[in-house]
Protein backbone atom coordinates (compact mmCIF):
# COMPACT_ATOMS: atom_id res chain seq x y z
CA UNK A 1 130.46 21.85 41.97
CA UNK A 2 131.15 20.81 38.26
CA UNK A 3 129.95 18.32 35.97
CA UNK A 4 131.16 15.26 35.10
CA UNK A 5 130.36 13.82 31.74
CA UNK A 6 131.07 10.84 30.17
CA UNK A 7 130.98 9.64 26.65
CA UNK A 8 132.19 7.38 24.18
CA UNK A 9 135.86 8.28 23.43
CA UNK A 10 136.61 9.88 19.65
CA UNK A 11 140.22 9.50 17.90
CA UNK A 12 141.08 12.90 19.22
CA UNK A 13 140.71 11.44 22.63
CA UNK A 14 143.64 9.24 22.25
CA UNK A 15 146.74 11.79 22.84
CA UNK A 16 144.72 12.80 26.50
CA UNK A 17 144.01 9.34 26.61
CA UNK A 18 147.53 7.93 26.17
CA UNK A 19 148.41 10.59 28.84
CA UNK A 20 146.28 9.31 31.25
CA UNK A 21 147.46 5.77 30.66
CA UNK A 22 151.40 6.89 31.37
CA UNK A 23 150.10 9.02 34.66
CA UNK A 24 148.97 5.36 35.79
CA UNK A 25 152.22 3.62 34.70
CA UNK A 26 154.21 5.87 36.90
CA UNK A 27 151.85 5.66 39.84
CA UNK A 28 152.56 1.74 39.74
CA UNK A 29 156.22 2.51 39.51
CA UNK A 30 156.19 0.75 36.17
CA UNK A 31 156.55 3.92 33.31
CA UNK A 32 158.53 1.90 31.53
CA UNK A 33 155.47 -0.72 31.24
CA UNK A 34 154.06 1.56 28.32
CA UNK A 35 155.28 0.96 24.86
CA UNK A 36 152.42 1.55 22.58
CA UNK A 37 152.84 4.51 20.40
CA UNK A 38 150.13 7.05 19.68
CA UNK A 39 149.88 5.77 16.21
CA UNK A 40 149.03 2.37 17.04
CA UNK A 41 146.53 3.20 20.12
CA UNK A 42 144.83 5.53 17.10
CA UNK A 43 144.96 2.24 14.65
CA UNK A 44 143.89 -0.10 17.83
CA UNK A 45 140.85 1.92 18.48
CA UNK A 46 139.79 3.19 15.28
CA UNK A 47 141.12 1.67 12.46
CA UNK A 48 139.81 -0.73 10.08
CA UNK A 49 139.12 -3.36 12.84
CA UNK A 50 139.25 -1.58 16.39
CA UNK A 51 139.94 -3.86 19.43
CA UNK A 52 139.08 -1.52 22.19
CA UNK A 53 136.90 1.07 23.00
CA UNK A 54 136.82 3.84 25.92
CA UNK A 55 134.78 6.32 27.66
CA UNK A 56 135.82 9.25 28.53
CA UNK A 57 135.19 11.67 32.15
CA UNK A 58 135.25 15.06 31.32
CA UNK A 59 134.98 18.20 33.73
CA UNK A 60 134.96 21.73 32.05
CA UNK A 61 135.60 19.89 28.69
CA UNK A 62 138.73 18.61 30.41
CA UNK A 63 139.38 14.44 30.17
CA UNK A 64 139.85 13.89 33.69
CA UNK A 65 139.38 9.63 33.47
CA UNK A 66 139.19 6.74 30.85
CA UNK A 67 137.47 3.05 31.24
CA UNK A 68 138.96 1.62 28.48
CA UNK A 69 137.65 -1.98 26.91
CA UNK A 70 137.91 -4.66 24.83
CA UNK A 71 136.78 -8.07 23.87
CA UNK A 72 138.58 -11.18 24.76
CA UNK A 73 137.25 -14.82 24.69
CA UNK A 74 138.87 -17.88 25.16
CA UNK A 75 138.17 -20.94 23.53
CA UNK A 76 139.05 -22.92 25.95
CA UNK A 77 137.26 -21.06 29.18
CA UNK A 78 134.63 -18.76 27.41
């Protein structure tokens, strides 16, 4: 049986990531849900001031699953 490793995702990730994100889309019968380009999930996640973060399953140095976060607070509710 193989491996499965996770860690913290890298830039690089994002193309396999984005991937991953549309596979979902279309499984929910929403593709057209996705509109972010691969040039702003890269700026999003590691630009000057990321907003999310991920981490990455991997299985024979294949991404094979993303949990993907990010911080949100309201005033209001906390």
């Amino acid at each position: 049986m193989n491996k499965v490793k996770i860690r913290k995702a890298g830039k690089e990730d994002c193309p396999r990531i984005l991937e991953l994100i549309k596979e979902l889309a279309l499984y929910e019968k929403a593709p057209e849900e996705v509109t972010v380009s691969l040039k702003e999930m890269e700026e999003c996640g590691f630009g000057n001031r990321p907003v999310w973060g991920a981490l990455v399953a991997e299985i024979n140095q294949e991404i094979v699953g993303v949990a993907l976060y990010y911080d949100r607070y309201s005033t209001w509710k906390g």
